[in-house]
PDB file of N, CA and C in Angstrom:
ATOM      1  N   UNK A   1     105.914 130.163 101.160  1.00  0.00           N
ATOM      2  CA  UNK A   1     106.640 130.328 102.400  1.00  0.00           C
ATOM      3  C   UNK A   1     106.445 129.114 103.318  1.00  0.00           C
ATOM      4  N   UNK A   2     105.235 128.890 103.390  1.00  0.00           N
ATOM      5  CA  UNK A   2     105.146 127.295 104.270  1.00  0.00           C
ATOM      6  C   UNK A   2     105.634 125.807 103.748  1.00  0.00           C
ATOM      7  N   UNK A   3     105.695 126.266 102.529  1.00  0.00           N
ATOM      8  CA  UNK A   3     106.492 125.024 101.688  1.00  0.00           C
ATOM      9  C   UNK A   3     107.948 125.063 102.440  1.00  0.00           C
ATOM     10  N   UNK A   4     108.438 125.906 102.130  1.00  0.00           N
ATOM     11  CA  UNK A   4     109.719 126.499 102.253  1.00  0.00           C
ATOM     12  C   UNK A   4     109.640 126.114 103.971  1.00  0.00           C
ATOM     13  N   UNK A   5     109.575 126.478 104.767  1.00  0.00           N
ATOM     14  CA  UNK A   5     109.395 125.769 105.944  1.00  0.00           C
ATOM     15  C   UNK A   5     109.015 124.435 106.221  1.00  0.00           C
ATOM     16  N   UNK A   6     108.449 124.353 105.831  1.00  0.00           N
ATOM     17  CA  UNK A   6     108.025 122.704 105.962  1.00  0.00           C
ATOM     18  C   UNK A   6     109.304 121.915 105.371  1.00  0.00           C
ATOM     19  N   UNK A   7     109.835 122.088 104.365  1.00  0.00           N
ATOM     20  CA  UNK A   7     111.191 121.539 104.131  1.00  0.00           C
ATOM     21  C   UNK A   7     112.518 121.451 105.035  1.00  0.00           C
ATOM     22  N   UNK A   8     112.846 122.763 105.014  1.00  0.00           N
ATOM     23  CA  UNK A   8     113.736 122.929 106.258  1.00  0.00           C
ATOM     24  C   UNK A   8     113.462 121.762 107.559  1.00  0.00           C
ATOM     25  N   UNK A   9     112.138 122.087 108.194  1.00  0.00           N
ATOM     26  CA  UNK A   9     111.806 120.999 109.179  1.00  0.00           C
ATOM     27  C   UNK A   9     111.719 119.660 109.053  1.00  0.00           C
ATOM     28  N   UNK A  10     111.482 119.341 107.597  1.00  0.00           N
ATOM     29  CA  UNK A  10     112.097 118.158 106.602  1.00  0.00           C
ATOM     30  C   UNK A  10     113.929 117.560 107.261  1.00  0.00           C
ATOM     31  N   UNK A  11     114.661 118.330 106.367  1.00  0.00           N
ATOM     32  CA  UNK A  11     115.836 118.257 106.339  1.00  0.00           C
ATOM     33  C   UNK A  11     116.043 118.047 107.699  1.00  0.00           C
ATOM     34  N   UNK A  12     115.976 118.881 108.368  1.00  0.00           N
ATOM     35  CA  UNK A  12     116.721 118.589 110.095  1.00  0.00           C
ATOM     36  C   UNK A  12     116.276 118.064 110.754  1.00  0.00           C
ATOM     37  N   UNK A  13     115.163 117.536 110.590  1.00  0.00           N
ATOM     38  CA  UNK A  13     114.789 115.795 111.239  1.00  0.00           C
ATOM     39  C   UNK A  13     115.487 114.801 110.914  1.00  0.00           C
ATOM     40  N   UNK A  14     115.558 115.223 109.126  1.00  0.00           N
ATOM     41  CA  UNK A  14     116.339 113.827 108.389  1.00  0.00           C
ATOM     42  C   UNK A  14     118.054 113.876 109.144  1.00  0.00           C
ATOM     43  N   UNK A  15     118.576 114.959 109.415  1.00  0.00           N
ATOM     44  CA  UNK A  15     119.469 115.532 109.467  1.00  0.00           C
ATOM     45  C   UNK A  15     120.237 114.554 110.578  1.00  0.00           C
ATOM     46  N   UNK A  16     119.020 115.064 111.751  1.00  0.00           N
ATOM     47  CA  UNK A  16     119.048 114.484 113.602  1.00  0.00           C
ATOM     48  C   UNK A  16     118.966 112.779 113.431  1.00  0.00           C
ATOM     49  N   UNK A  17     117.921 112.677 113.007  1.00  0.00           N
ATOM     50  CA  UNK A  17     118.018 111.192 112.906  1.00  0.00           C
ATOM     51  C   UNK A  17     118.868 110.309 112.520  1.00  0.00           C
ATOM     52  N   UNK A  18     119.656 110.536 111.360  1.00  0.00           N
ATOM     53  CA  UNK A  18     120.854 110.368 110.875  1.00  0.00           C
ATOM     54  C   UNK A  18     121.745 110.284 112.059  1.00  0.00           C
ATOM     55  N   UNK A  19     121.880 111.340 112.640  1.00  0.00           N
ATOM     56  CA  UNK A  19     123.321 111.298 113.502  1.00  0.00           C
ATOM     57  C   UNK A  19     122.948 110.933 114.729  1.00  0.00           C
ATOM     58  N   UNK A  20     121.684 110.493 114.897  1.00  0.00           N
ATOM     59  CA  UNK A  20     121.418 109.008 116.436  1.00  0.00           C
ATOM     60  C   UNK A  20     121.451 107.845 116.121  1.00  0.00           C
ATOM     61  N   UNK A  21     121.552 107.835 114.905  1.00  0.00           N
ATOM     62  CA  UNK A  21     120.650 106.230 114.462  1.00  0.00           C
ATOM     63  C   UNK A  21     122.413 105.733 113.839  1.00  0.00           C
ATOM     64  N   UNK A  22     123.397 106.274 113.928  1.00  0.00           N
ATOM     65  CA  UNK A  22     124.458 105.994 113.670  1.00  0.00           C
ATOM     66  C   UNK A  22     125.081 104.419 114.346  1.00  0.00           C
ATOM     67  N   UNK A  23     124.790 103.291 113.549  1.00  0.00           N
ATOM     68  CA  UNK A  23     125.454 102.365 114.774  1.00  0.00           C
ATOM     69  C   UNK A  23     126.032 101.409 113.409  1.00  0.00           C
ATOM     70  N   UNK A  24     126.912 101.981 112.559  1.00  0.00           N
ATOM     71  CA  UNK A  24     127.727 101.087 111.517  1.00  0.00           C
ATOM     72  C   UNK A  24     128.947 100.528 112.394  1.00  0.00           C
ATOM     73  N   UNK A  25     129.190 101.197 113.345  1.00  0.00           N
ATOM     74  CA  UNK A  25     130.666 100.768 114.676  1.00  0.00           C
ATOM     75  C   UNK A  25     130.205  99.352 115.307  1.00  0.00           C
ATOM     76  N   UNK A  26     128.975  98.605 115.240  1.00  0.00           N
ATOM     77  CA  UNK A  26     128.703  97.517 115.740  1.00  0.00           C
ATOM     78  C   UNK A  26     128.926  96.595 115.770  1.00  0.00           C
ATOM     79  N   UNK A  27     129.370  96.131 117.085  1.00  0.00           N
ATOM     80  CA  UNK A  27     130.520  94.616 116.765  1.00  0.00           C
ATOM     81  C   UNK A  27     132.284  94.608 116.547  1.00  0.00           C
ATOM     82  N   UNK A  28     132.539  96.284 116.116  1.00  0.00           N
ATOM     83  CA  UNK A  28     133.673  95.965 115.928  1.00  0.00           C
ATOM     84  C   UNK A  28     134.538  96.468 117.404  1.00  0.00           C
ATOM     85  N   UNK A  29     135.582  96.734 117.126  1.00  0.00           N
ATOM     86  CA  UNK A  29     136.832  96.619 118.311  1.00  0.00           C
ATOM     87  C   UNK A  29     137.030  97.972 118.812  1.00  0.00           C
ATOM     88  N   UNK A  30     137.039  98.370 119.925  1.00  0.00           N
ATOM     89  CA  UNK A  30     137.204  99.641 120.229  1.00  0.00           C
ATOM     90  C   UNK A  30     138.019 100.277 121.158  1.00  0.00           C
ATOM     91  N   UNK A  31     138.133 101.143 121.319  1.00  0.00           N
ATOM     92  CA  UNK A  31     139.138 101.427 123.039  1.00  0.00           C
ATOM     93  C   UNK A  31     138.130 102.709 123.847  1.00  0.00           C
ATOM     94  N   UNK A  32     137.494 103.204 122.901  1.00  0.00           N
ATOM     95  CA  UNK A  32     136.417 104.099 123.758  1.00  0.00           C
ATOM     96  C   UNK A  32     135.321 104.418 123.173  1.00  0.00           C
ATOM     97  N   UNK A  33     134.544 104.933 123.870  1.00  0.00           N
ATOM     98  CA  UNK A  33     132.940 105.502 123.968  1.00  0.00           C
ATOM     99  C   UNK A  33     132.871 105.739 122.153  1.00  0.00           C
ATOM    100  N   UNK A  34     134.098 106.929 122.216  1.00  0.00           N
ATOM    101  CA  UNK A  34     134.231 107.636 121.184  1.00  0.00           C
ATOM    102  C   UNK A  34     134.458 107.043 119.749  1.00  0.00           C
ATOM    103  N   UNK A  35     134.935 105.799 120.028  1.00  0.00           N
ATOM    104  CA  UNK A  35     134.993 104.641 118.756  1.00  0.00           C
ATOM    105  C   UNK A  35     133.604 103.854 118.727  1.00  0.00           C
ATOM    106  N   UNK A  36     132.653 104.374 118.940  1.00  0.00           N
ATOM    107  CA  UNK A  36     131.617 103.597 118.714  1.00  0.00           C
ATOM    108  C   UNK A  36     130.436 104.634 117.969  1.00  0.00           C
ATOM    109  N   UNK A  37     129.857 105.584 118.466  1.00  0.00           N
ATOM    110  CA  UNK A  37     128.807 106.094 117.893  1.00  0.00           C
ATOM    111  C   UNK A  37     127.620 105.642 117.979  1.00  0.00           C
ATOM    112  N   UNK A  38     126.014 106.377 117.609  1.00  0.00           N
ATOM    113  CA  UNK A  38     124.534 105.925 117.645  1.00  0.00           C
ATOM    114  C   UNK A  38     124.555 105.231 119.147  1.00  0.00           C
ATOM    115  N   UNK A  39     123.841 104.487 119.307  1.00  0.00           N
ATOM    116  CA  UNK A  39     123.646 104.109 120.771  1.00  0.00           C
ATOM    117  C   UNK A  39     124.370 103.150 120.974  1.00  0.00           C
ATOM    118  N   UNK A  40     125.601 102.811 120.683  1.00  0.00           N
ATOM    119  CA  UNK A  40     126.449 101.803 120.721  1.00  0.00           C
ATOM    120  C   UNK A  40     127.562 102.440 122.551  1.00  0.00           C
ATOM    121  N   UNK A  41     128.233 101.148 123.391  1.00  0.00           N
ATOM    122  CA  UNK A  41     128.768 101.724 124.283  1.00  0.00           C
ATOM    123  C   UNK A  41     130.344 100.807 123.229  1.00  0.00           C
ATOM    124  N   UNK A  42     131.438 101.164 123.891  1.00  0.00           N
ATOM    125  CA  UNK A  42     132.559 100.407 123.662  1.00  0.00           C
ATOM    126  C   UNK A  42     132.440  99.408 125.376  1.00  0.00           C
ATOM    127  N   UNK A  43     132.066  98.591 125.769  1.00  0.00           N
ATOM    128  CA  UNK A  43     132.200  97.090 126.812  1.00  0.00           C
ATOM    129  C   UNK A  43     132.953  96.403 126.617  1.00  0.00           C
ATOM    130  N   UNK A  44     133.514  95.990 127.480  1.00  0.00           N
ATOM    131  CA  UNK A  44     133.980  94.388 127.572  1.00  0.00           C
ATOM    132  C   UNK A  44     132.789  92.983 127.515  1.00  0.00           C
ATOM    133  N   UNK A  45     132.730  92.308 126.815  1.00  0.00           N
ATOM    134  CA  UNK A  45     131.986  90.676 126.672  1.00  0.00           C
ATOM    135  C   UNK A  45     132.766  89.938 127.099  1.00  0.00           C
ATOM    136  N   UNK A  46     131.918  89.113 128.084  1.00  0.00           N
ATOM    137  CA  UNK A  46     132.452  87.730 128.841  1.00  0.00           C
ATOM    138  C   UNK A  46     133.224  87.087 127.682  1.00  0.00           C
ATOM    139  N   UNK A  47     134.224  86.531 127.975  1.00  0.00           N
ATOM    140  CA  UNK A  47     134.908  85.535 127.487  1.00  0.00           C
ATOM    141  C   UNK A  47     135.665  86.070 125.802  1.00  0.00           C
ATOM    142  N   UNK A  48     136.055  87.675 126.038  1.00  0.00           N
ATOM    143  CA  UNK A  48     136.343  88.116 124.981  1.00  0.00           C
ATOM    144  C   UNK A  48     137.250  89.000 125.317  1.00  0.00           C
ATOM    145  N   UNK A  49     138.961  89.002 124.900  1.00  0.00           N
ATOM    146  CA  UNK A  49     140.145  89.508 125.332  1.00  0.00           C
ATOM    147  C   UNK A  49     139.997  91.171 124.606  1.00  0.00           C
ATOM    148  N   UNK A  50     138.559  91.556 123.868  1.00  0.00           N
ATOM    149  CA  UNK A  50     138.754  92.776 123.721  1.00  0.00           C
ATOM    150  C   UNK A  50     137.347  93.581 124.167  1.00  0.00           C
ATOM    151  N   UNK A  51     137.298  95.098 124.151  1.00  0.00           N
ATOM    152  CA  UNK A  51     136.033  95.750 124.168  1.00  0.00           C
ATOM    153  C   UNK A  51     135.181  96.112 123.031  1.00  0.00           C
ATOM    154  N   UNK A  52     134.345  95.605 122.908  1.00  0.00           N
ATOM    155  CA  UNK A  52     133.700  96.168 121.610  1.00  0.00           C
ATOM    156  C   UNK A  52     132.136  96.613 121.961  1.00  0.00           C
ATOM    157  N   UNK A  53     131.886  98.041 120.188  1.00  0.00           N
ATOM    158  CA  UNK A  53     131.023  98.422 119.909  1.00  0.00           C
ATOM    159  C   UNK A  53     129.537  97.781 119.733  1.00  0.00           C
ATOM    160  N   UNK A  54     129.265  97.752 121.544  1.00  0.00           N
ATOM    161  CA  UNK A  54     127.748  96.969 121.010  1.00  0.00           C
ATOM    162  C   UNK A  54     126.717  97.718 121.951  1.00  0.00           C
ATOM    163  N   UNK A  55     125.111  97.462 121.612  1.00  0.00           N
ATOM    164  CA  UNK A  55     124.140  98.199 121.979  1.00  0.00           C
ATOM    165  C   UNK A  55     124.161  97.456 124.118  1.00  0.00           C
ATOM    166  N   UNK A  56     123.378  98.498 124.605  1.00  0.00           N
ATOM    167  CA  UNK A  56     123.373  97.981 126.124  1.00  0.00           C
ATOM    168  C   UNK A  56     121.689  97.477 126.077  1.00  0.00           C
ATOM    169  N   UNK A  57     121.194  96.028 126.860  1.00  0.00           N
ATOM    170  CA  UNK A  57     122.592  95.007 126.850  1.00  0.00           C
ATOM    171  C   UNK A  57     123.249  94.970 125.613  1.00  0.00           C
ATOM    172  N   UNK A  58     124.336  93.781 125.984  1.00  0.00           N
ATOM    173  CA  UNK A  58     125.416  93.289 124.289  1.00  0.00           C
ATOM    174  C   UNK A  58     124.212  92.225 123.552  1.00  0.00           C
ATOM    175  N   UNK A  59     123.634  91.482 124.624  1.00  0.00           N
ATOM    176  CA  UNK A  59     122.930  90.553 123.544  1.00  0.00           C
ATOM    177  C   UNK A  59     122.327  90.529 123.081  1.00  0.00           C
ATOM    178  N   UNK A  60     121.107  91.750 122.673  1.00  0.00           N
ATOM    179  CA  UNK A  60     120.452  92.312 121.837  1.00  0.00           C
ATOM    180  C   UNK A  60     120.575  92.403 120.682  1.00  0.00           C
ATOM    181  N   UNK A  61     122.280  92.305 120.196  1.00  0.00           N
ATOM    182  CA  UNK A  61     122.983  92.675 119.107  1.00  0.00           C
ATOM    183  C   UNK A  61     123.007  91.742 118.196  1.00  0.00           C
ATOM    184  N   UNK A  62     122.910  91.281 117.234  1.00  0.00           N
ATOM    185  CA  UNK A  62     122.946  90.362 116.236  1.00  0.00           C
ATOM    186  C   UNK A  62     124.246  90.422 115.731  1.00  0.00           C
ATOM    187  N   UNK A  63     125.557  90.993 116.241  1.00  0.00           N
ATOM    188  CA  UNK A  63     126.778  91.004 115.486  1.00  0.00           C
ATOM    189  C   UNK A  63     127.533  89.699 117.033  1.00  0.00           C
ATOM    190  N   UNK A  64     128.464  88.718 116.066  1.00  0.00           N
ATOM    191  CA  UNK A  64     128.826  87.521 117.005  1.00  0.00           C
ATOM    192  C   UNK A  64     129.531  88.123 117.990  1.00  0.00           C
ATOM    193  N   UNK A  65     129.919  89.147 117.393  1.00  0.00           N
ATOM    194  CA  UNK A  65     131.168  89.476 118.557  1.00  0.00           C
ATOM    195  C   UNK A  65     130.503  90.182 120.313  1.00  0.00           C
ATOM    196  N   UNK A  66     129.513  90.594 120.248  1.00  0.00           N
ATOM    197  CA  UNK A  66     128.582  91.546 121.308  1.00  0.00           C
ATOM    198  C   UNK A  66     128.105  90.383 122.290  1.00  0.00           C
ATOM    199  N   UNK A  67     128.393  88.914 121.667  1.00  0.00           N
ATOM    200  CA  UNK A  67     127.788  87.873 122.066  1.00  0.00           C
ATOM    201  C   UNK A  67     128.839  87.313 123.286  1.00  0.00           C
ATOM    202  N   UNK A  68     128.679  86.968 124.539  1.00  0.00           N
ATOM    203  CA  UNK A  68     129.180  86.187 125.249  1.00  0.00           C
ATOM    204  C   UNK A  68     129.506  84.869 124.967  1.00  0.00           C
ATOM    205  N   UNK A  69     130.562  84.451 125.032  1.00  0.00           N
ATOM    206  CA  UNK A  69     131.551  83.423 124.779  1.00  0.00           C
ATOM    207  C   UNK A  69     131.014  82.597 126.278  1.00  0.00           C
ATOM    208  N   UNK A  70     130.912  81.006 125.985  1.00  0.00           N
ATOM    209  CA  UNK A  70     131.173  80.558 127.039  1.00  0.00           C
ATOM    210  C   UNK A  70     131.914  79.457 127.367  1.00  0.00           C
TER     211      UNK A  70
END
């Protein structure tokens, strides 16, 4: 029975973590919140005619696009 529990509490950690740690949307092009996912915002970057999926700040991000243009 504690096996059996201990699994379950397994799984839905693995479960949760999974669906925070979501940030494959990074860097790319977005129009909202909702096009991004994991801790990603959809922003505007200086010197960039679109909004994209990057962590707050953008320059934290290792994808070129999150990067300010100057």
């Amino acid at each position: 029975m504690t096996r059996t529990i201990a699994w379950i509490l397994i799984a839905m950690a693995t479960t949760f973590a999974a669906c925070g740690a979501d940030d494959s949307n990074e860097g790319k092009a977005c129009s909202s919140a909702n096009d991004c996912g994991g801790n990603l915002t959809c922003q505007p970057i200086q010197g960039r005619n679109q909004d994209y999926c990057c962590p707050t700040p953008a320059n934290e991000s290792k994808q070129s696009t999150c990067q300010a243009v100057q």
